[in-house]
C-alpha atoms as a PDB file:
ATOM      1  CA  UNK A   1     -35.171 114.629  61.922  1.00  0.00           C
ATOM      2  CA  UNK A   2     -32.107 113.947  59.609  1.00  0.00           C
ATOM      3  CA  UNK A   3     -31.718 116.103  56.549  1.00  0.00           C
ATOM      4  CA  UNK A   4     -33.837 114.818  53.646  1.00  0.00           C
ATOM      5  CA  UNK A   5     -32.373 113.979  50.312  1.00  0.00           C
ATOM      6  CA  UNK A   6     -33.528 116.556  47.436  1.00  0.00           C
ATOM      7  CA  UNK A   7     -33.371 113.525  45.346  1.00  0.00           C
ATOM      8  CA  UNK A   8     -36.231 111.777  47.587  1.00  0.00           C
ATOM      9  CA  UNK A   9     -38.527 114.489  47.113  1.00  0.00           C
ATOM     10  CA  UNK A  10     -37.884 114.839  42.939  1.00  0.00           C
ATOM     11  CA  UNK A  11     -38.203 110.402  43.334  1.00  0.00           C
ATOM     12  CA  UNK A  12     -41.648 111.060  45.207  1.00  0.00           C
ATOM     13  CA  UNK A  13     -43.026 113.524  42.753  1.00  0.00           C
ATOM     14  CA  UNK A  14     -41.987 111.563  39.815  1.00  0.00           C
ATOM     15  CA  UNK A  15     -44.256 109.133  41.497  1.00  0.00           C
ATOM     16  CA  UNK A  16     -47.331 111.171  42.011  1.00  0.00           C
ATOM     17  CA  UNK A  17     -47.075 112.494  38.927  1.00  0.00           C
ATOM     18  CA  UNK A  18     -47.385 109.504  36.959  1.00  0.00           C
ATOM     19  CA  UNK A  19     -49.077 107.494  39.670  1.00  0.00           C
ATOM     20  CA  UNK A  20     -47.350 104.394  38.882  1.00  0.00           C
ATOM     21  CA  UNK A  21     -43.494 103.100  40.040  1.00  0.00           C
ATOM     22  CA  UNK A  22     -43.158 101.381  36.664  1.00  0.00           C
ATOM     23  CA  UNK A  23     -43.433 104.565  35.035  1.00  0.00           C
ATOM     24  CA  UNK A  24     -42.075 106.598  37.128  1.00  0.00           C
ATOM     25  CA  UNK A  25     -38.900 104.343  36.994  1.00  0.00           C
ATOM     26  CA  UNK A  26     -38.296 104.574  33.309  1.00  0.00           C
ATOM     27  CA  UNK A  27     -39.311 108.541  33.438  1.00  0.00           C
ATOM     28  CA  UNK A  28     -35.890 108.728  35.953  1.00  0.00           C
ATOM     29  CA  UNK A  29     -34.164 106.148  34.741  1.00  0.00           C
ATOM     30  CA  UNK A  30     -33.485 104.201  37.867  1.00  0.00           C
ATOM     31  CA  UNK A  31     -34.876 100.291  37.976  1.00  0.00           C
ATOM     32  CA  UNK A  32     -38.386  99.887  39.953  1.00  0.00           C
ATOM     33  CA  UNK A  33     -36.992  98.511  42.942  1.00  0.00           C
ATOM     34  CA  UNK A  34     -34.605 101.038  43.615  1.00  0.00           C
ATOM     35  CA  UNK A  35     -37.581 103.850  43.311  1.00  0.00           C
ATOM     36  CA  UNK A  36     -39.338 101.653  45.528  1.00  0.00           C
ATOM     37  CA  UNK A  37     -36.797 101.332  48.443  1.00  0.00           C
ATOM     38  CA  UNK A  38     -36.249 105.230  48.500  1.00  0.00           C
ATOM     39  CA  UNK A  39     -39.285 106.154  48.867  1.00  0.00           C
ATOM     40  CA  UNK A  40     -40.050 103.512  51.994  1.00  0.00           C
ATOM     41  CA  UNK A  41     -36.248 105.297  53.152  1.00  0.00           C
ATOM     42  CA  UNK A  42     -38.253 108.981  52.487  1.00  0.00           C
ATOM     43  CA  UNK A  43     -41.288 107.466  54.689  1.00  0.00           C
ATOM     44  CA  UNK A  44     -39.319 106.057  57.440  1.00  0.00           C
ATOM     45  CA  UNK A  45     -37.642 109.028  57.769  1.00  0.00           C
ATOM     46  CA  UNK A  46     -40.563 111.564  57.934  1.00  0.00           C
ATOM     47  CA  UNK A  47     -42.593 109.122  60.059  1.00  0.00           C
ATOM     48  CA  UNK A  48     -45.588 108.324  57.865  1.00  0.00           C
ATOM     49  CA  UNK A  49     -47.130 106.945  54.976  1.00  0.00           C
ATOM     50  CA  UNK A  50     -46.575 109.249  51.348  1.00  0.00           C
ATOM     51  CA  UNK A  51     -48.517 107.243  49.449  1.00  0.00           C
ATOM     52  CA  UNK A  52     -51.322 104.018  49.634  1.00  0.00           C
ATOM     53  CA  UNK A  53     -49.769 101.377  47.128  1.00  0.00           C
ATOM     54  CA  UNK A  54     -52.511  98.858  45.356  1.00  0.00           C
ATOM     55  CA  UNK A  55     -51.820  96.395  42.811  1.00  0.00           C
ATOM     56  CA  UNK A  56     -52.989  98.519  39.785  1.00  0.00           C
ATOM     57  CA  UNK A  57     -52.402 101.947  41.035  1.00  0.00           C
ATOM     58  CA  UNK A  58     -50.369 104.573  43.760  1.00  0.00           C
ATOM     59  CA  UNK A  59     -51.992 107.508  45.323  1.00  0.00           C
ATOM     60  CA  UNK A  60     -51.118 109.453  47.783  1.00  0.00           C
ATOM     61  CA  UNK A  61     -52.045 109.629  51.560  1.00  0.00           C
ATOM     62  CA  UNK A  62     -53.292 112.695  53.174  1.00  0.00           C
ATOM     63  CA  UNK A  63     -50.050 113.637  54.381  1.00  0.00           C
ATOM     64  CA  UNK A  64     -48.413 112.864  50.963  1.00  0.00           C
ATOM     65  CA  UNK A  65     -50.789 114.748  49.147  1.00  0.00           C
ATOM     66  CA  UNK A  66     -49.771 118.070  51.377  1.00  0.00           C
ATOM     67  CA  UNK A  67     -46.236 117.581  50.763  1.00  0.00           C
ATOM     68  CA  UNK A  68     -46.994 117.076  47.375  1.00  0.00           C
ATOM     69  CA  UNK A  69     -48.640 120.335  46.911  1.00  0.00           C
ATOM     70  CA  UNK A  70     -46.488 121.975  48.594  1.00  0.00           C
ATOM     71  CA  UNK A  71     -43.082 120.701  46.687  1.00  0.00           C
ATOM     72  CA  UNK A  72     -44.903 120.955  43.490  1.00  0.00           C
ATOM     73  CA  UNK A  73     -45.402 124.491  42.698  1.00  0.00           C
ATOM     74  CA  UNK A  74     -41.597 125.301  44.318  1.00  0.00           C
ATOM     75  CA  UNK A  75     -39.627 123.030  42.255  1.00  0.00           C
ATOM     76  CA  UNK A  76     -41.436 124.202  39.083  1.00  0.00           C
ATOM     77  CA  UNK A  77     -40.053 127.469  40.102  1.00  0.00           C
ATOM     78  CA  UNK A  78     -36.483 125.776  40.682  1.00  0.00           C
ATOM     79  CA  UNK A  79     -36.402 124.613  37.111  1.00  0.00           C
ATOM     80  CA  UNK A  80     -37.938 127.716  35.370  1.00  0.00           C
ATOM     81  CA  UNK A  81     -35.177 129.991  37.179  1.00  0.00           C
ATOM     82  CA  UNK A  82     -32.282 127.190  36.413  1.00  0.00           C
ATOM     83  CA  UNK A  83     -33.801 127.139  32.549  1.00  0.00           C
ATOM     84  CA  UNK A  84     -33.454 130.986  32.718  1.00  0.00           C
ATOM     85  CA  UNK A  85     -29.944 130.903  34.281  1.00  0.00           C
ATOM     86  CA  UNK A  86     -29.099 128.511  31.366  1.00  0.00           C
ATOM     87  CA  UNK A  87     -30.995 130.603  28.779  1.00  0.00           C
ATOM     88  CA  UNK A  88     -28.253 133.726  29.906  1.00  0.00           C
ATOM     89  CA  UNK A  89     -25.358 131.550  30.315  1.00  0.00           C
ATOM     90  CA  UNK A  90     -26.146 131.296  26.353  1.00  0.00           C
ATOM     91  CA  UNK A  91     -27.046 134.685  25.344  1.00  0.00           C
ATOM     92  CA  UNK A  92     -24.685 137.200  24.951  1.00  0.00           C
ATOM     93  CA  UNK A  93     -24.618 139.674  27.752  1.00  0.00           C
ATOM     94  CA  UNK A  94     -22.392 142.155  29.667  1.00  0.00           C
ATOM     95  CA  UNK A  95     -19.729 145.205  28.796  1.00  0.00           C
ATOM     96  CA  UNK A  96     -17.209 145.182  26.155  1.00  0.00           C
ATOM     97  CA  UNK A  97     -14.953 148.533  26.410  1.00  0.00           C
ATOM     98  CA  UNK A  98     -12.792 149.235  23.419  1.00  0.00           C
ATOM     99  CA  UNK A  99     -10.394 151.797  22.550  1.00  0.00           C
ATOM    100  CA  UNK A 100      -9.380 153.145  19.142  1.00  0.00           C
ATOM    101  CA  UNK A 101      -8.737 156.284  17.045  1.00  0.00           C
ATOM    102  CA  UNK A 102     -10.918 158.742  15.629  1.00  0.00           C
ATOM    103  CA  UNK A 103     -10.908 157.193  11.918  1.00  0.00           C
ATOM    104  CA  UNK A 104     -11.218 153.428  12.753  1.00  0.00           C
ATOM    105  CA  UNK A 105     -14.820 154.429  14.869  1.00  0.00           C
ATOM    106  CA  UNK A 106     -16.313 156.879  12.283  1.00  0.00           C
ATOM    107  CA  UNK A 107     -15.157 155.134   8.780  1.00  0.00           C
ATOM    108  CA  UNK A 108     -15.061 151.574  10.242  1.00  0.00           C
ATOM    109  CA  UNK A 109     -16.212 150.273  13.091  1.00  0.00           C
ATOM    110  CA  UNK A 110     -19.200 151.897  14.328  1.00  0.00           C
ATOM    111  CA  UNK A 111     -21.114 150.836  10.785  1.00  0.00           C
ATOM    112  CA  UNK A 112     -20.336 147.414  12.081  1.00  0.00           C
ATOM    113  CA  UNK A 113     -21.312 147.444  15.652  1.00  0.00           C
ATOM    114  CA  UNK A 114     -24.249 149.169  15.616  1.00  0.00           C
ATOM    115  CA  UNK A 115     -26.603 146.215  14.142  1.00  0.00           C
ATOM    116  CA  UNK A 116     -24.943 144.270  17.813  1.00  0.00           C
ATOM    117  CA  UNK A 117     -26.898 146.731  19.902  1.00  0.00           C
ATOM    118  CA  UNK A 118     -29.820 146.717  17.931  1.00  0.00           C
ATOM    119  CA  UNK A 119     -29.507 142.429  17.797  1.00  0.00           C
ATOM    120  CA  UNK A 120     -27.997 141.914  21.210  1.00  0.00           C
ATOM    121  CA  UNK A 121     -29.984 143.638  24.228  1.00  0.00           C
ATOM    122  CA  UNK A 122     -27.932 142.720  26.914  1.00  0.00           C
ATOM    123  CA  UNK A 123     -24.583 144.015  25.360  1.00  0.00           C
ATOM    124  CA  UNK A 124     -23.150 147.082  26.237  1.00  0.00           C
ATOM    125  CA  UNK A 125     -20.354 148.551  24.347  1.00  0.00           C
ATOM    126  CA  UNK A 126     -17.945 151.257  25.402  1.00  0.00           C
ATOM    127  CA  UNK A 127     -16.049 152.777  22.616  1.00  0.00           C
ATOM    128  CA  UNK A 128     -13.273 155.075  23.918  1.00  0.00           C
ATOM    129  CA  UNK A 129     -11.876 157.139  21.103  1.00  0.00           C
ATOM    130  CA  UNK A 130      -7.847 157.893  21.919  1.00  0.00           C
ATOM    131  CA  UNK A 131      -5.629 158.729  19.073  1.00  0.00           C
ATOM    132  CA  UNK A 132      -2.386 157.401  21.169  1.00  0.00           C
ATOM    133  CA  UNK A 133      -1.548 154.108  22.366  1.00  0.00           C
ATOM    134  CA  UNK A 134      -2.919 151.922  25.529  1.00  0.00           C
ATOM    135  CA  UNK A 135      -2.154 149.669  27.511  1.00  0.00           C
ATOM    136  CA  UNK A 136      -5.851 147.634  27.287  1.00  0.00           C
ATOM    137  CA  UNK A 137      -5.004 145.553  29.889  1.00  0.00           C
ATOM    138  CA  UNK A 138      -3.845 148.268  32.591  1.00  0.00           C
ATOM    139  CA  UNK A 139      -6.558 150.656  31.481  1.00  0.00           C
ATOM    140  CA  UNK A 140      -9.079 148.539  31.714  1.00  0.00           C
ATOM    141  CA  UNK A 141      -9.987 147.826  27.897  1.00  0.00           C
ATOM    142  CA  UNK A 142     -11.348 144.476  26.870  1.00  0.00           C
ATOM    143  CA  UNK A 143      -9.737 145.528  23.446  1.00  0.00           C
ATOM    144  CA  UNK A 144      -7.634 148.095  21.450  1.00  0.00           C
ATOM    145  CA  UNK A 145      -8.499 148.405  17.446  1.00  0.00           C
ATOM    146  CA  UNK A 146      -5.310 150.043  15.712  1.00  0.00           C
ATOM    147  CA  UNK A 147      -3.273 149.542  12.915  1.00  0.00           C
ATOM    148  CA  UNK A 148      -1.675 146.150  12.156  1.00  0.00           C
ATOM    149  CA  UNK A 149       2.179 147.050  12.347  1.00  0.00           C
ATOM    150  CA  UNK A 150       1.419 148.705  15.690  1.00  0.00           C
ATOM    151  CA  UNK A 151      -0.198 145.762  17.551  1.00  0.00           C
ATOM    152  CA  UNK A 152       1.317 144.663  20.741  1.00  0.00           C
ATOM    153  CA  UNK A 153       3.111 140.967  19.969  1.00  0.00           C
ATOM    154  CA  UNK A 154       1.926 139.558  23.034  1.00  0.00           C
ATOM    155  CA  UNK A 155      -1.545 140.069  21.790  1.00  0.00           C
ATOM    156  CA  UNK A 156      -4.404 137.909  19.904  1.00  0.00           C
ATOM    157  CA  UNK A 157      -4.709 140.336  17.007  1.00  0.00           C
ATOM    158  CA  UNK A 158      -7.092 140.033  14.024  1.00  0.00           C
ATOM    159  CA  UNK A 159      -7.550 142.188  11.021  1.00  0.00           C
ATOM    160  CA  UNK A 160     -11.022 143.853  10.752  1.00  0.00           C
ATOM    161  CA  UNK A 161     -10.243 146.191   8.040  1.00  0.00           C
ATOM    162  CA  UNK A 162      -8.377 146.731   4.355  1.00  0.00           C
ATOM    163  CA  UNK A 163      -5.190 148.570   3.859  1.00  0.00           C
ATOM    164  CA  UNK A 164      -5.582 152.195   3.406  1.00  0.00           C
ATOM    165  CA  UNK A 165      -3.571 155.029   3.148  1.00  0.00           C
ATOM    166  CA  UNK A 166      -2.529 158.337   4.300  1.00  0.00           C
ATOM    167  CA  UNK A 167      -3.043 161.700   1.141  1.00  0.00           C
ATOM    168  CA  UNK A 168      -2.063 164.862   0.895  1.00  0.00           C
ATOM    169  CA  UNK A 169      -4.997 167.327  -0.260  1.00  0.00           C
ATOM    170  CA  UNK A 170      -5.887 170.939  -0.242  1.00  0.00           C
ATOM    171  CA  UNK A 171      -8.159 173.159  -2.045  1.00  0.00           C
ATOM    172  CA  UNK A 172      -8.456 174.378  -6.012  1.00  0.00           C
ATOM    173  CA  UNK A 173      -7.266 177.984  -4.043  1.00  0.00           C
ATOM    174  CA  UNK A 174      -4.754 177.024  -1.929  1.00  0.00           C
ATOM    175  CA  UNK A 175      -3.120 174.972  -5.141  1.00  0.00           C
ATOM    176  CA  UNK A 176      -3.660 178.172  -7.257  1.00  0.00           C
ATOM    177  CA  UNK A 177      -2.315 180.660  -4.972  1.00  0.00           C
ATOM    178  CA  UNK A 178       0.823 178.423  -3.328  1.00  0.00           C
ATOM    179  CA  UNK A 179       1.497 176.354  -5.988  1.00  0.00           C
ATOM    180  CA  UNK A 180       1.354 172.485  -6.405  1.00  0.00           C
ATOM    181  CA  UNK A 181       4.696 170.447  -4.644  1.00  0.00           C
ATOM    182  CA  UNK A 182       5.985 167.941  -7.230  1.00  0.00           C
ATOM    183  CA  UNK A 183       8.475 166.082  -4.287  1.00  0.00           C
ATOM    184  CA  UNK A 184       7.706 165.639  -0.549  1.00  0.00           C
ATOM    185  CA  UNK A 185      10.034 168.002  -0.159  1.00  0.00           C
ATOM    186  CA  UNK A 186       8.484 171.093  -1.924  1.00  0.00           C
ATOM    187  CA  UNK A 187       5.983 170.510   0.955  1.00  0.00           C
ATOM    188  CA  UNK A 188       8.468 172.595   3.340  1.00  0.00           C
ATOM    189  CA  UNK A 189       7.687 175.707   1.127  1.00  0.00           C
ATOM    190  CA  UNK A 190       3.673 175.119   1.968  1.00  0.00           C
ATOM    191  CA  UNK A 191       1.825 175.869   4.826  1.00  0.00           C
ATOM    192  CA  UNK A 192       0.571 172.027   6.118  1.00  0.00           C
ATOM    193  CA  UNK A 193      -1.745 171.544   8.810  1.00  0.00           C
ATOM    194  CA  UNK A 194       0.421 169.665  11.387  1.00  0.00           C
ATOM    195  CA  UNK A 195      -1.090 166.661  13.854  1.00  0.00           C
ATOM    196  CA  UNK A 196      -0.324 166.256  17.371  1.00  0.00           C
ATOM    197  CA  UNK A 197       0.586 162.671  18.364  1.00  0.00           C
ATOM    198  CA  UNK A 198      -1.209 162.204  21.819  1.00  0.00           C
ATOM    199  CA  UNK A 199       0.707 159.704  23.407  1.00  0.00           C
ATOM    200  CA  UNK A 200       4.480 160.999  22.054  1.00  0.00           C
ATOM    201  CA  UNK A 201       3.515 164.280  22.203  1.00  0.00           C
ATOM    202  CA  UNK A 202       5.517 165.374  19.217  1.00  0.00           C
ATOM    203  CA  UNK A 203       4.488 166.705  15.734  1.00  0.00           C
ATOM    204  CA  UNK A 204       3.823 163.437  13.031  1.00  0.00           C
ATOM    205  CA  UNK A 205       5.893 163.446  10.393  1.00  0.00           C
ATOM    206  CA  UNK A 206       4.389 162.810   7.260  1.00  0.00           C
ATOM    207  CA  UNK A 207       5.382 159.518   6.401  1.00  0.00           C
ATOM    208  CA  UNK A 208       5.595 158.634   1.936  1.00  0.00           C
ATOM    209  CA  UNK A 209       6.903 156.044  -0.036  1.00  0.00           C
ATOM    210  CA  UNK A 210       8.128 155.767  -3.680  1.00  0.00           C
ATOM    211  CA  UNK A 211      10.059 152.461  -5.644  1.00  0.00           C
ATOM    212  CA  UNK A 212      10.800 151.428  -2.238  1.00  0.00           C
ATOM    213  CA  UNK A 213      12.390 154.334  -0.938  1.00  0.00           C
ATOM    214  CA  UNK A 214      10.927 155.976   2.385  1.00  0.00           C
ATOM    215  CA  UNK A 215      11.123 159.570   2.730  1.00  0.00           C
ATOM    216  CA  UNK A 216       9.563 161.524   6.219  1.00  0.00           C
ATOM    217  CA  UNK A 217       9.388 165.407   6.321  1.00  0.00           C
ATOM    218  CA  UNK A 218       8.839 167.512   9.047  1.00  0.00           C
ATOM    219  CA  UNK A 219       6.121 169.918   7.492  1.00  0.00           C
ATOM    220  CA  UNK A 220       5.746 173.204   9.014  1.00  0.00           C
ATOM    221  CA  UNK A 221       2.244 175.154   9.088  1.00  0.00           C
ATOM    222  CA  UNK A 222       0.614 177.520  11.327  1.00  0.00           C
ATOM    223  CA  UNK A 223      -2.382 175.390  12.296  1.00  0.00           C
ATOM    224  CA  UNK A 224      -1.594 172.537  14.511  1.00  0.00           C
ATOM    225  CA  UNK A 225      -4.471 169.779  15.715  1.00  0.00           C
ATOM    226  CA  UNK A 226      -4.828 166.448  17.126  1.00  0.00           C
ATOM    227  CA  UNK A 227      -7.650 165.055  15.532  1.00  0.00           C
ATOM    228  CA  UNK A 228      -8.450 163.981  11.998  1.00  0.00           C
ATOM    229  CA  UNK A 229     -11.620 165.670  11.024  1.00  0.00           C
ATOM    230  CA  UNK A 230     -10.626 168.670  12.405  1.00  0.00           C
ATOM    231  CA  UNK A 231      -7.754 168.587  10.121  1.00  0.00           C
ATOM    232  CA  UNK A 232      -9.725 167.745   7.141  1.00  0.00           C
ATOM    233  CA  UNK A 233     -12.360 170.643   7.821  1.00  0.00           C
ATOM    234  CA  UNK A 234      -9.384 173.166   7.730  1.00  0.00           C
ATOM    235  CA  UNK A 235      -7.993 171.728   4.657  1.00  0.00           C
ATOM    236  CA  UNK A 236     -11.989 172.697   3.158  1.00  0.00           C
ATOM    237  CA  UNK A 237     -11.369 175.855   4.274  1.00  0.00           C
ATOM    238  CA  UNK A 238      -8.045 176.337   2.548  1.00  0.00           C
ATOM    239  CA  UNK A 239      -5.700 176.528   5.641  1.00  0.00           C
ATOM    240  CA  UNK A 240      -3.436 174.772   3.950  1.00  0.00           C
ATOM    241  CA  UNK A 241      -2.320 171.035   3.122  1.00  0.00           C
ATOM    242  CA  UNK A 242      -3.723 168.272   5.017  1.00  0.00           C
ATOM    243  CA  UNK A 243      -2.117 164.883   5.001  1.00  0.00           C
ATOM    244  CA  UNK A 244      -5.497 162.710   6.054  1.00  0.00           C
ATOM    245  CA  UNK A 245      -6.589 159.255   6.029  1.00  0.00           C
ATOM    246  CA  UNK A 246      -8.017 158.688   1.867  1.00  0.00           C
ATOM    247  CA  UNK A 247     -11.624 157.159   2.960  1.00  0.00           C
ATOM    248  CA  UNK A 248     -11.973 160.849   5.275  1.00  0.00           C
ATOM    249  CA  UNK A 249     -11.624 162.730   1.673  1.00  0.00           C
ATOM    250  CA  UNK A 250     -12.715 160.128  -0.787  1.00  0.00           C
ATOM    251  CA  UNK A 251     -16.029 162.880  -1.370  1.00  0.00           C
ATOM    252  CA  UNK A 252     -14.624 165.900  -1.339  1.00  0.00           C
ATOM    253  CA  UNK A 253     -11.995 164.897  -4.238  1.00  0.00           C
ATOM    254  CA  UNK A 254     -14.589 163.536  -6.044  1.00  0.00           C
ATOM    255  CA  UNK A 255     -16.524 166.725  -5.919  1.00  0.00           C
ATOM    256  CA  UNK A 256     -13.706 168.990  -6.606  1.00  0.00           C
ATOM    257  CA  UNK A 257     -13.422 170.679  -2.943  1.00  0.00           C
ATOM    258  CA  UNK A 258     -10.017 169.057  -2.413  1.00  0.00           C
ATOM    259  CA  UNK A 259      -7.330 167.886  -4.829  1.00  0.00           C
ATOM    260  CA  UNK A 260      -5.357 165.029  -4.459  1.00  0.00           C
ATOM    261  CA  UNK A 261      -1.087 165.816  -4.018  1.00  0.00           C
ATOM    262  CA  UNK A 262       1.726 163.355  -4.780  1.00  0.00           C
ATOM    263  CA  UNK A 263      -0.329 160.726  -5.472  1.00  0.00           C
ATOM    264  CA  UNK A 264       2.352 158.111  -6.289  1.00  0.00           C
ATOM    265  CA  UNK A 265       3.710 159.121  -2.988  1.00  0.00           C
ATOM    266  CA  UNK A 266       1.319 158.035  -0.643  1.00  0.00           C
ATOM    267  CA  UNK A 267       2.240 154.318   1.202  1.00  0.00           C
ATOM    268  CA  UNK A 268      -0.523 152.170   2.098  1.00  0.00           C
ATOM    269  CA  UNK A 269      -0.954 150.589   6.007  1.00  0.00           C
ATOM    270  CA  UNK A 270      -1.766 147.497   7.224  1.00  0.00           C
ATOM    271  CA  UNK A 271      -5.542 147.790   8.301  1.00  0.00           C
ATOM    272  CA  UNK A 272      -6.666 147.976  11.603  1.00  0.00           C
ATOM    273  CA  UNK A 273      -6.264 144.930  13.569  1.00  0.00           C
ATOM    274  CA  UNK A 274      -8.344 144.059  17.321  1.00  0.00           C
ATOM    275  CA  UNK A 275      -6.186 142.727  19.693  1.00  0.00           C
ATOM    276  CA  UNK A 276      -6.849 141.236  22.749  1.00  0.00           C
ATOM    277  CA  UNK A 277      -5.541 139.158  25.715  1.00  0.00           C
ATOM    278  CA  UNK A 278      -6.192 135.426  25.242  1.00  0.00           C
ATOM    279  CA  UNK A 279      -8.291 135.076  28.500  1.00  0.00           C
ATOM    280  CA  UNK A 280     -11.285 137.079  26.549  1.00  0.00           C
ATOM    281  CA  UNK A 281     -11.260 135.040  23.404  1.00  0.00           C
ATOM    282  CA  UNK A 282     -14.143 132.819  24.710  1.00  0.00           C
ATOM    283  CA  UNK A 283     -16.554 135.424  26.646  1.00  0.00           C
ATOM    284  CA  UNK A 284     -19.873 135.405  24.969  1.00  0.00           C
ATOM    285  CA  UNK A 285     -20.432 138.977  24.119  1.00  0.00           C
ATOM    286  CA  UNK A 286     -16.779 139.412  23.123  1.00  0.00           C
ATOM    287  CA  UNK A 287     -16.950 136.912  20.546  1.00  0.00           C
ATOM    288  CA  UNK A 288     -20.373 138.453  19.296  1.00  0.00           C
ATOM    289  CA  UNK A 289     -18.250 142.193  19.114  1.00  0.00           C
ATOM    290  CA  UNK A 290     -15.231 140.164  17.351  1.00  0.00           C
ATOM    291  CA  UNK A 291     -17.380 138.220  14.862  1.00  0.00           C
ATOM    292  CA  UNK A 292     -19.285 141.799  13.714  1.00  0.00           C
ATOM    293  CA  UNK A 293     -16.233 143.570  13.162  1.00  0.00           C
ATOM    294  CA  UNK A 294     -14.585 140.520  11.092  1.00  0.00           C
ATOM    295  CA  UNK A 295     -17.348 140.556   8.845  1.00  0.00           C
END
């Protein structure tokens, strides 16, 4: 026997389960006649009668009736599994891997993504925490999240964060023992707690600005680290100067533990941008991690 038509079957169900071709015509949307002809096409091609036609009414035969029962039940599964595949196309689901730095996850981001895993079931988040710079698309990252000057151009890049800026602090006993630097460059005379760029490998050089005019210095210092809060816990215990992110301090100058240096000094940065390659703009989940940390 030649293939049936799906559509046949659905047409002869439609039938049975109004038990009339007038309604079942308008329920599909097809004129009466047309209903009519494929089902006699449906019962010429199986061979025998699907359903016993009167004037007032259509039931079906014996035959019908079995194929009915058994079609029923599997195309109610059909649609519930194609409502559920429709249901997921919708939700948000899947992996989003990001990278960033130390300060942007702990002061920024993570307060904004955690109500996504506690909203969203079905996304995943990877949050890789790299102080250098990476290639997202050749590592693997969906996204980066770093400052706005250093953004790759080629990149969708929005700003999900204010300006801040960089301090210098140390303790009431460091200060009263060492002295307090008036000038960026009395900071040579001080022990400063150097950071470790990962990706350039070098020593940062403490970057300030005053009336427009930009001044680096290479600090020197016996303590050398590569990570923020590290840096800020040795400043507590008087190593020596720290030059830290403000929002990492804001507590501890309040409370007296550190004191703020050169004040006047300290430039502010563009605030951390996400940037992304175009083709993940329009992903679901993505947009669900995108709109969270825009707001």
């Amino acid at each position: 026997m030649a293939q049936t038509d799906f559509n046949d079957l659905m047409w002869f169900l439609a039938v049975t389960e109004e038990g009339s071709f007038t309604r079942a015509a308008a329920k599909l949307g097809v004129v009466q006649s047309t209903l009519s002809h494929r089902i006699k096409k449906l019962e010429t091609k199986m061979g025998m009668r699907l359903l016993a036609r009167t004037t007032r009414s259509v039931s079906t035969t014996e035959a019908g009736e079995r194929l009915r029962r058994t079609l029923a039940p599997r195309v109610s599964e059909i649609e519930e599994e194609i409502a559920a595949l429709m249901e997921l196309r919708d939700r948000p689901a899947g992996s989003v891997r990001i990278t960033l730095s130390h300060h942007a996850l702990t002061q920024l981001i993570w307060p904004k993504l955690r109500p996504v895993l506690r909203d969203y079931p079905d996304i995943r988040l990877e949050l890789s925490v790299d102080g250098g710079f990476r290639d997202i698309v050749e590592d693997g990252f969906d996204a980066g999240i770093r400052l706005g000057e250093s953004v790759e151009h080629d990149m969708i890049a929005l700003r999900v964060g204010p300006d801040w800026r960089l301090v210098a602090v140390a303790t009431p006993d460091y200060l009263a023992a060492r002295g307090r630097p008036a000038h960026p460059q009395d900071l040579l005379a001080h022990d400063c707690i150097n950071r470790r760029l990962v990706t350039a490998g070098g020593l940062y050089a403490w970057e300030f600005e005053k009336d427009g005019k930009e001044l680096r210095v290479r600090v020197e210092g016996r303590l050398t680290l590569n990570d923020e809060a590290t840096i800020v816990a040795a400043a507590l215990d008087g190593v020596g100067i720290a030059y830290v992110p403000e929002d990492m301090v804001a507590e501890h100058l309040e409370s007296g533990a550190l004191e703020l240096l050169l004040d006047d000094w300290s430039p502010r940065f563009a605030g951390y941008h996400i940037y992304y390659p175009s083709r993940h703009q329009n992903l679901p989940a993505f947009k669900v991690v995108v709109n969270a940390l825009r707001h």
